[in-house]
Protein backbone atom coordinates (compact mmCIF):
# COMPACT_ATOMS: atom_id res chain seq x y z
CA UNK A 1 1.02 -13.12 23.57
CA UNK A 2 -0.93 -10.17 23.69
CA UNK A 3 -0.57 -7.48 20.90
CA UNK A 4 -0.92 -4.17 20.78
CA UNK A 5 -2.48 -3.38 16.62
CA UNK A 6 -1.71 0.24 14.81
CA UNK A 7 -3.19 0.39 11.01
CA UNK A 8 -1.47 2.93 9.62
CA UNK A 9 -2.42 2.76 5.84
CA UNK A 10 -1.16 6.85 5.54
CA UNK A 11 2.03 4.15 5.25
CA UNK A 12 2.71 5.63 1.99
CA UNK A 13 1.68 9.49 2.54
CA UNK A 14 4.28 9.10 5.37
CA UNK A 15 6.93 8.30 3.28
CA UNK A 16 6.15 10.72 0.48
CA UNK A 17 6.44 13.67 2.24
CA UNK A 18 9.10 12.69 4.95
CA UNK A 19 6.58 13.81 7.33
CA UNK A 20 7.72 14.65 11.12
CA UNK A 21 3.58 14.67 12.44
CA UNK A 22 2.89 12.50 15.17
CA UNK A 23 1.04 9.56 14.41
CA UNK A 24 -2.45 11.12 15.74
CA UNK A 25 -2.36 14.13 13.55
CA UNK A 26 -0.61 11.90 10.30
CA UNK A 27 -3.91 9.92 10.49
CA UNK A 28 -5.77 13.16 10.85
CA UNK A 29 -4.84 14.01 6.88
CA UNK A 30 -7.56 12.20 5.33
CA UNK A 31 -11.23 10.29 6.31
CA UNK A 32 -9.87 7.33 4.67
CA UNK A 33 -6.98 7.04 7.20
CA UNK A 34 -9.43 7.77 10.13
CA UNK A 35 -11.60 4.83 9.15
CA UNK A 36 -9.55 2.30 7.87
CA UNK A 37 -7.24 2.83 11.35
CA UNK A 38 -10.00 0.39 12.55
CA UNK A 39 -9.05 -2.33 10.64
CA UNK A 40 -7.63 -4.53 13.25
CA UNK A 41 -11.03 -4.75 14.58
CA UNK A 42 -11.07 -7.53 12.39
CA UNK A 43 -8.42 -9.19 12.63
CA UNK A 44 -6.81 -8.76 16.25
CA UNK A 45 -7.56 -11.64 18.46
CA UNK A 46 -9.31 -11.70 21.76
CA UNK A 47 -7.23 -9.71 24.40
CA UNK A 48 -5.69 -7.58 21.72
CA UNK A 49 -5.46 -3.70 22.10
CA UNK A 50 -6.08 -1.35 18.98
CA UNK A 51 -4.80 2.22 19.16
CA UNK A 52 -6.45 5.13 17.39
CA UNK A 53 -7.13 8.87 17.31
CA UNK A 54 -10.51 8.52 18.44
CA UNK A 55 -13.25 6.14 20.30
CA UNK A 56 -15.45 4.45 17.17
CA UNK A 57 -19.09 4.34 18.20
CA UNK A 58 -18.64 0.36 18.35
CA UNK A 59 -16.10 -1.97 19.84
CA UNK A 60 -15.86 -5.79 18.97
CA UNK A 61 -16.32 -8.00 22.26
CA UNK A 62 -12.82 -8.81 23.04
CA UNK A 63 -10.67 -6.14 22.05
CA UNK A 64 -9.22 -2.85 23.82
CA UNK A 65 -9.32 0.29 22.46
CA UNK A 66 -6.65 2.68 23.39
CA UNK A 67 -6.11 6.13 22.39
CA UNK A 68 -2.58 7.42 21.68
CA UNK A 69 -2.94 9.85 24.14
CA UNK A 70 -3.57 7.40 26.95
CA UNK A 71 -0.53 5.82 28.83
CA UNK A 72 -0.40 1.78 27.06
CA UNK A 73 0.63 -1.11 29.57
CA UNK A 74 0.24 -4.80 29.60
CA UNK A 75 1.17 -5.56 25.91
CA UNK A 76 4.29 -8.00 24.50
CA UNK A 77 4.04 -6.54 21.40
CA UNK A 78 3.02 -4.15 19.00
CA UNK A 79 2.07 -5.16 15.24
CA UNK A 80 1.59 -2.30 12.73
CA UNK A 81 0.31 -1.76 9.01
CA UNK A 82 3.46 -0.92 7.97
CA UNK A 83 6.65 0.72 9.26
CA UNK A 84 6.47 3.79 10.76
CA UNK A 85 9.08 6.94 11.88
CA UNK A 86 5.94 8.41 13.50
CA UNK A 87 4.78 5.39 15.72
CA UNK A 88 8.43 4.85 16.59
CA UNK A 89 8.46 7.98 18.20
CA UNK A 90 5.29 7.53 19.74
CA UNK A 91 5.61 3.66 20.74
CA UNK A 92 5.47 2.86 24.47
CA UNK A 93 6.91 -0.87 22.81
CA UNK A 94 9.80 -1.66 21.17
CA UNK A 95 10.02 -1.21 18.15
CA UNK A 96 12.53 -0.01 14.94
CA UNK A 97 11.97 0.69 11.63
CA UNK A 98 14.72 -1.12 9.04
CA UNK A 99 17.10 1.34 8.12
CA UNK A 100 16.12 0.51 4.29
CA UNK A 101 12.71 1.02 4.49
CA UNK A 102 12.43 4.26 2.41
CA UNK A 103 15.04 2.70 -0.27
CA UNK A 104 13.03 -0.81 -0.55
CA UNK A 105 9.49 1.19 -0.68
CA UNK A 106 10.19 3.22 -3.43
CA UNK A 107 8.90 1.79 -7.04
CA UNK A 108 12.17 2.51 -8.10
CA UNK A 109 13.25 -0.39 -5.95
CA UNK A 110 10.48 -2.77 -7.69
CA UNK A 111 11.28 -1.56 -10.75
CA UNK A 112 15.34 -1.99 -10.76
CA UNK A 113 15.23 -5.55 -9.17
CA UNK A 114 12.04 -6.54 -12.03
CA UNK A 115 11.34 -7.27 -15.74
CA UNK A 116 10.09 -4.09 -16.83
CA UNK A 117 7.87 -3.44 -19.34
CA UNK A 118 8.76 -2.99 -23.00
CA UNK A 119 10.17 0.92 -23.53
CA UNK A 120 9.49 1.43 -19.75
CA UNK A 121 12.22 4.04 -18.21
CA UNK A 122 13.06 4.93 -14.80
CA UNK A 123 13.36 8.91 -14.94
CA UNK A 124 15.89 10.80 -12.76
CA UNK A 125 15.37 14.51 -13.79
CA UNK A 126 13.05 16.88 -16.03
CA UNK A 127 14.84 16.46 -19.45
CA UNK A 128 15.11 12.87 -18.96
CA UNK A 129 11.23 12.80 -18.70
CA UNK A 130 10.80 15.02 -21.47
CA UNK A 131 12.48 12.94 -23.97
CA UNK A 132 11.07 9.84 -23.01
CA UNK A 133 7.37 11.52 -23.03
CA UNK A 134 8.30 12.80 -26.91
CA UNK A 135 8.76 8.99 -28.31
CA UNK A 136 5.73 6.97 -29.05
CA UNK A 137 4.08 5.07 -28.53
CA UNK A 138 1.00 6.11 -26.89
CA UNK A 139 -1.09 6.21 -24.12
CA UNK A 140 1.41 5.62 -21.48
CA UNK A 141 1.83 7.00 -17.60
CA UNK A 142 3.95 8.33 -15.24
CA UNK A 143 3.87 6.99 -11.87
CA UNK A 144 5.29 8.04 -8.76
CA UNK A 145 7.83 5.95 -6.14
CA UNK A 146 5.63 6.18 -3.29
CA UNK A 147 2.04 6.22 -4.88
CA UNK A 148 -0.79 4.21 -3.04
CA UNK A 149 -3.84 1.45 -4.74
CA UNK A 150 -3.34 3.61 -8.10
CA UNK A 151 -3.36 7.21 -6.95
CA UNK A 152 -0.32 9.66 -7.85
CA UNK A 153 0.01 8.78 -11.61
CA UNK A 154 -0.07 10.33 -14.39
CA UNK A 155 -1.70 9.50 -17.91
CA UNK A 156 -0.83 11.02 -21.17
CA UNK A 157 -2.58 9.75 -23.71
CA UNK A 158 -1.17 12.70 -26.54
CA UNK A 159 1.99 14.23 -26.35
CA UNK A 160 0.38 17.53 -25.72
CA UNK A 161 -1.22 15.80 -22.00
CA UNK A 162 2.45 16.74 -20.70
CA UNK A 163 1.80 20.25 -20.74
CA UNK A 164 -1.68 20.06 -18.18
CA UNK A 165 1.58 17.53 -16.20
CA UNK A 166 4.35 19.66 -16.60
CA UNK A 167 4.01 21.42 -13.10
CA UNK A 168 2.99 17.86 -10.95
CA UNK A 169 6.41 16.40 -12.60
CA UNK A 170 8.28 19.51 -11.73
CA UNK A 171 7.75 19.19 -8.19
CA UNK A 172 8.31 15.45 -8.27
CA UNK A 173 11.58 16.01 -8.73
CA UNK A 174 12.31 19.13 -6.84
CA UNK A 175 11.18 17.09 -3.82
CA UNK A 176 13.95 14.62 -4.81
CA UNK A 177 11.56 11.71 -6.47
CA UNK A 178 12.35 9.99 -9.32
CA UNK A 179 9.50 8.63 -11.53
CA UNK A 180 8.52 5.52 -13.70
CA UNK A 181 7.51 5.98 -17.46
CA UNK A 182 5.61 2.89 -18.56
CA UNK A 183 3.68 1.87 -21.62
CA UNK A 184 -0.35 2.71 -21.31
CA UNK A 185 -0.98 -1.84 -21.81
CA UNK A 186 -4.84 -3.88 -21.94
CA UNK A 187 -4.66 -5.38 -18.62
CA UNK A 188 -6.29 -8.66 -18.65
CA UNK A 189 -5.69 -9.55 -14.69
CA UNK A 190 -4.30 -8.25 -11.89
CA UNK A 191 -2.87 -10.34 -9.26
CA UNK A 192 -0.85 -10.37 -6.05
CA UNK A 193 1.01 -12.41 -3.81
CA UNK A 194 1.57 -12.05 0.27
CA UNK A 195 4.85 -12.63 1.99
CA UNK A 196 6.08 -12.34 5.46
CA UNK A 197 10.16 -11.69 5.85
CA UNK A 198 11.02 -13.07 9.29
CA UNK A 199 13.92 -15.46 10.13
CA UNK A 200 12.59 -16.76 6.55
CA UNK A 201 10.92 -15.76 3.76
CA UNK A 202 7.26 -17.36 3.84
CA UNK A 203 4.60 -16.94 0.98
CA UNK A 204 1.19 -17.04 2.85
CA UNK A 205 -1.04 -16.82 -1.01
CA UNK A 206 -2.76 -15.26 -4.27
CA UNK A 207 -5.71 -12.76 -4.44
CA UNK A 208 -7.20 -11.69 -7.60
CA UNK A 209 -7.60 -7.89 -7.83
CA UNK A 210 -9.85 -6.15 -9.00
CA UNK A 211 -8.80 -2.06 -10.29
CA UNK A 212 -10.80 0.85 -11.81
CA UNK A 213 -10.03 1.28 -15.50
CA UNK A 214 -7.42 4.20 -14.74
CA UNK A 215 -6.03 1.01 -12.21
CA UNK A 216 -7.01 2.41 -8.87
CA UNK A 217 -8.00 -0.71 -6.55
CA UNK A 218 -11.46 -1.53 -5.94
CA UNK A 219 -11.65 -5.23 -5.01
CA UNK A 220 -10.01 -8.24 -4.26
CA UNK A 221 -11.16 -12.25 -4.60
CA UNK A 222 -10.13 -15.25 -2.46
CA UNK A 223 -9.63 -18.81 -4.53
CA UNK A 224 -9.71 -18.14 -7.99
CA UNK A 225 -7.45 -19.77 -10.55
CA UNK A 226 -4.44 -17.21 -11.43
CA UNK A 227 -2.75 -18.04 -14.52
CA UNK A 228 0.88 -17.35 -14.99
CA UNK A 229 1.43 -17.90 -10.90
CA UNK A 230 3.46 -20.02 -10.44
CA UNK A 231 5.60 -17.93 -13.71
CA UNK A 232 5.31 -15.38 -10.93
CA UNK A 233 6.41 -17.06 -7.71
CA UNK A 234 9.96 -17.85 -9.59
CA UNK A 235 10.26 -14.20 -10.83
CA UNK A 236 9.98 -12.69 -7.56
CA UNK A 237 12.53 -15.19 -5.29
CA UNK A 238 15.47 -12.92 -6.33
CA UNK A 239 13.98 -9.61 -5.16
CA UNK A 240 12.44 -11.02 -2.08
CA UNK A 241 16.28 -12.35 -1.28
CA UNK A 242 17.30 -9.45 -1.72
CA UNK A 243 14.75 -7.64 0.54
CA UNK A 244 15.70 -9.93 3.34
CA UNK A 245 18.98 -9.23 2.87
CA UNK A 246 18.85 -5.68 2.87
CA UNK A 247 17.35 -6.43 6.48
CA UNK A 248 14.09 -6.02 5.85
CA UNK A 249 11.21 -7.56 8.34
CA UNK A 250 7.87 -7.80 8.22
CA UNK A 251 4.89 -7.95 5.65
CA UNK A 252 5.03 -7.40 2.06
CA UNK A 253 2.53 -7.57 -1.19
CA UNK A 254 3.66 -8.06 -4.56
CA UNK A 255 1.31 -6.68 -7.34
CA UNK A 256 1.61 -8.43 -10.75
CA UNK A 257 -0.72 -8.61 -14.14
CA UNK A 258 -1.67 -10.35 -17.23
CA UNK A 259 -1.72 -8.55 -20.44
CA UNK A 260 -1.69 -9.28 -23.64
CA UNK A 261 -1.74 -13.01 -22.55
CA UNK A 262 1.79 -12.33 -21.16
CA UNK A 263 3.02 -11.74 -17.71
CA UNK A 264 4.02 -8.81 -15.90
CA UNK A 265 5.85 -10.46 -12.90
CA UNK A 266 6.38 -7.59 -10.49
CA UNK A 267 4.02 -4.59 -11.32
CA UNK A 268 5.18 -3.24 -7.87
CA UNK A 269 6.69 -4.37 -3.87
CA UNK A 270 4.44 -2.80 -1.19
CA UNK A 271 6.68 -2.97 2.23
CA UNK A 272 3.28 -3.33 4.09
CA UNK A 273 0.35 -5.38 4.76
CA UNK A 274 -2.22 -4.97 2.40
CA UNK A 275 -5.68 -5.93 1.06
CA UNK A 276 -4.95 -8.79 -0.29
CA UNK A 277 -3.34 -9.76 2.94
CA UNK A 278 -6.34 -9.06 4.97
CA UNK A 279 -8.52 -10.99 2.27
CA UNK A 280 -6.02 -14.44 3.05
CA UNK A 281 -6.47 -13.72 6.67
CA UNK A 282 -10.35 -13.38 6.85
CA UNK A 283 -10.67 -16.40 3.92
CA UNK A 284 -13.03 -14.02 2.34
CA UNK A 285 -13.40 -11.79 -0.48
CA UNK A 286 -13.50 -8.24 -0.29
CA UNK A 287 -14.05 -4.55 -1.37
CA UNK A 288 -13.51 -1.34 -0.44
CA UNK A 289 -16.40 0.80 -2.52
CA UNK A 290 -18.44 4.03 -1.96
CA UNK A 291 -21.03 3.00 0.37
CA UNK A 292 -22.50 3.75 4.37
CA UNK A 293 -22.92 0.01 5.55
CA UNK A 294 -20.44 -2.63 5.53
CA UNK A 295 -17.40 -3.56 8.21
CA UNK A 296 -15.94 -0.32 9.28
CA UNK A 297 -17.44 2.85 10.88
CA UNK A 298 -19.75 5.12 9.04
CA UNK A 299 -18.80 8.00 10.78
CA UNK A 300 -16.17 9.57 13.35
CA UNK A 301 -16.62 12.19 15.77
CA UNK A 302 -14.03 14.16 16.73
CA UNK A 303 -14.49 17.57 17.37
CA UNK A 304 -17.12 17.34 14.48
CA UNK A 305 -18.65 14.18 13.22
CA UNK A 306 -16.50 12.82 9.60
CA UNK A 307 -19.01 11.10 7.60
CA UNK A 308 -17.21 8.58 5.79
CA UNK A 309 -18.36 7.82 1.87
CA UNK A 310 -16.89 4.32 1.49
CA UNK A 311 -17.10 0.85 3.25
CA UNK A 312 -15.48 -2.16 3.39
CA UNK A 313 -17.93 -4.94 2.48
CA UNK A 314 -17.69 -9.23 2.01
CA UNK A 315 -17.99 -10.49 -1.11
């Protein structure tokens, strides 16, 4: 069966602003897009196509590049990072997003079929956020619903942090968002799990992950002892369920972490294939650092050439 890859990780920027760009110019939004779009370059087996906004200045032996401009025959399938409104317009295969997706990708999903975190509050509206941000204790953070690998929250280690905030919440909820208030904790480990929902639910393993201090993702490790996993595994059956359920298909990541020697089961659901995903599928471990040589491009050219300032490297 021959397969025709898109690796959309703007998966989450797509969602976030309800964006009606075709898929070509939604990848166009940041370098990061652009170069991780060649991620199936790794995985997609011989006789695979890859579509993306631009030629790369190398091509694996094997694989067919296609541009989303071009007209796409000859495939069974098409296989994406995650769902997609954008390549569903676009896709010369068939292909339909779950009518839940932007319900089950929210946080606020995660976070209403989870354990939460002691004094952690799901906020639906300014005052509500207010009041929570006046009690103690602190540091603690604000994340969005459809943040990505640690970006989009916010940290307040004072009370008086809300004010530089204020403005960023604000427009949170004007654009209809809710947002998660959670307890600033001493993460010891942080963990995830990979799933595909088909006709069943199948767990396919554990990565170790590895997060800046302020918990944006840096790396993640194949075959190391996680403690607390199989604690985990139980924890998450009900949610997954109900996923499947809701009808939804496809790949999924669950984040979780250690602190405090206790678990947090479900730290967040990612609808999508992710990192941790692609480290079980190469059996190797990985990061994605500021750096010029590693697995993906350096560069792009387009109508200018993109330098790109991180890489995706083996451990």
């Amino acid at each position: 069966m021959k397969t025709l890859h898109v690796c959309n990780v703007n998966f989450e920027w797509e969602l976030e602003n309800r964006s009606k760009m075709g898929v070509k110019d939604s990848f166009m939004v940041h370098p990061n897009y652009l170069q991780l779009q060649f991620l199936p370059f790794l995985y997609a087996k011989p006789g695979d196509g890859v579509v993306v906004t631009h030629h790369p200045p190398e091509v694996p032996e094997g694989i067919a590049v296609h541009l989303f401009e071009d007209e796409i025959e000859g495939y069974d399938r098409i296989e994406t990072w995650g769902w997609s409104k954008a390549i569903e317009r676009w896709s010369p295969l068939p292909y339909k997003v779950p009518d839940c997706l932007r319900e089950v990708a929210s946080k606020a999903f995660s976070f209403t079929h989870s354990p939460n975190l002691p004094g952690a509050k799901l906020l639906h509206h300014p005052e509500e956020a207010k009041g929570w941000i006046a009690e103690g204790p602190y540091p603690k953070v604000l994340k969005t619903c459809y943040g990505m690998a640690g970006r989009r929250r916010i940290i307040l280690e004072k009370p008086e942090d809300y004010e530089k905030a204020q403005a960023q919440v604000l427009k949170e909820f004007e654009r209809g968002h809710q947002l998660i208030g959670e307890p600033w904790v001493n993460r010891q480990m942080d963990f995830s799990t990979q799933w595909v929902l088909g006709d069943e639910i199948t767990y396919l393993g554990a990565t170790v992950l590895e997060n800046t201090k302020w918990g944006n993702y840096s790396r993640t490790y194949v075959g190391q002892d996680i403690p607390f996993l199989e604690e985990h595994l139980e924890k998450v059956q009900s949610p997954l369920k109900h996923l499947w359920a809701r009808g939804f298909r496809g790949n999924l990541g669950i984040d979780a972490m250690v602190y405090d020697n206790k678990l947090h089961p479900i730290v967040e659901i990612n609808t999508r294939k992710t990192m941790g995903w692609l480290a079980l599928k190469l059996g190797k471990s990985l990061a994605y650092e500021n750096g010029t040589q590693g697995l993906l491009p350096s560069f792009l050219m387009t109508d200018k050439k993109i330098p790109f300032q991180k890489q995706l490297v083996l451990l």
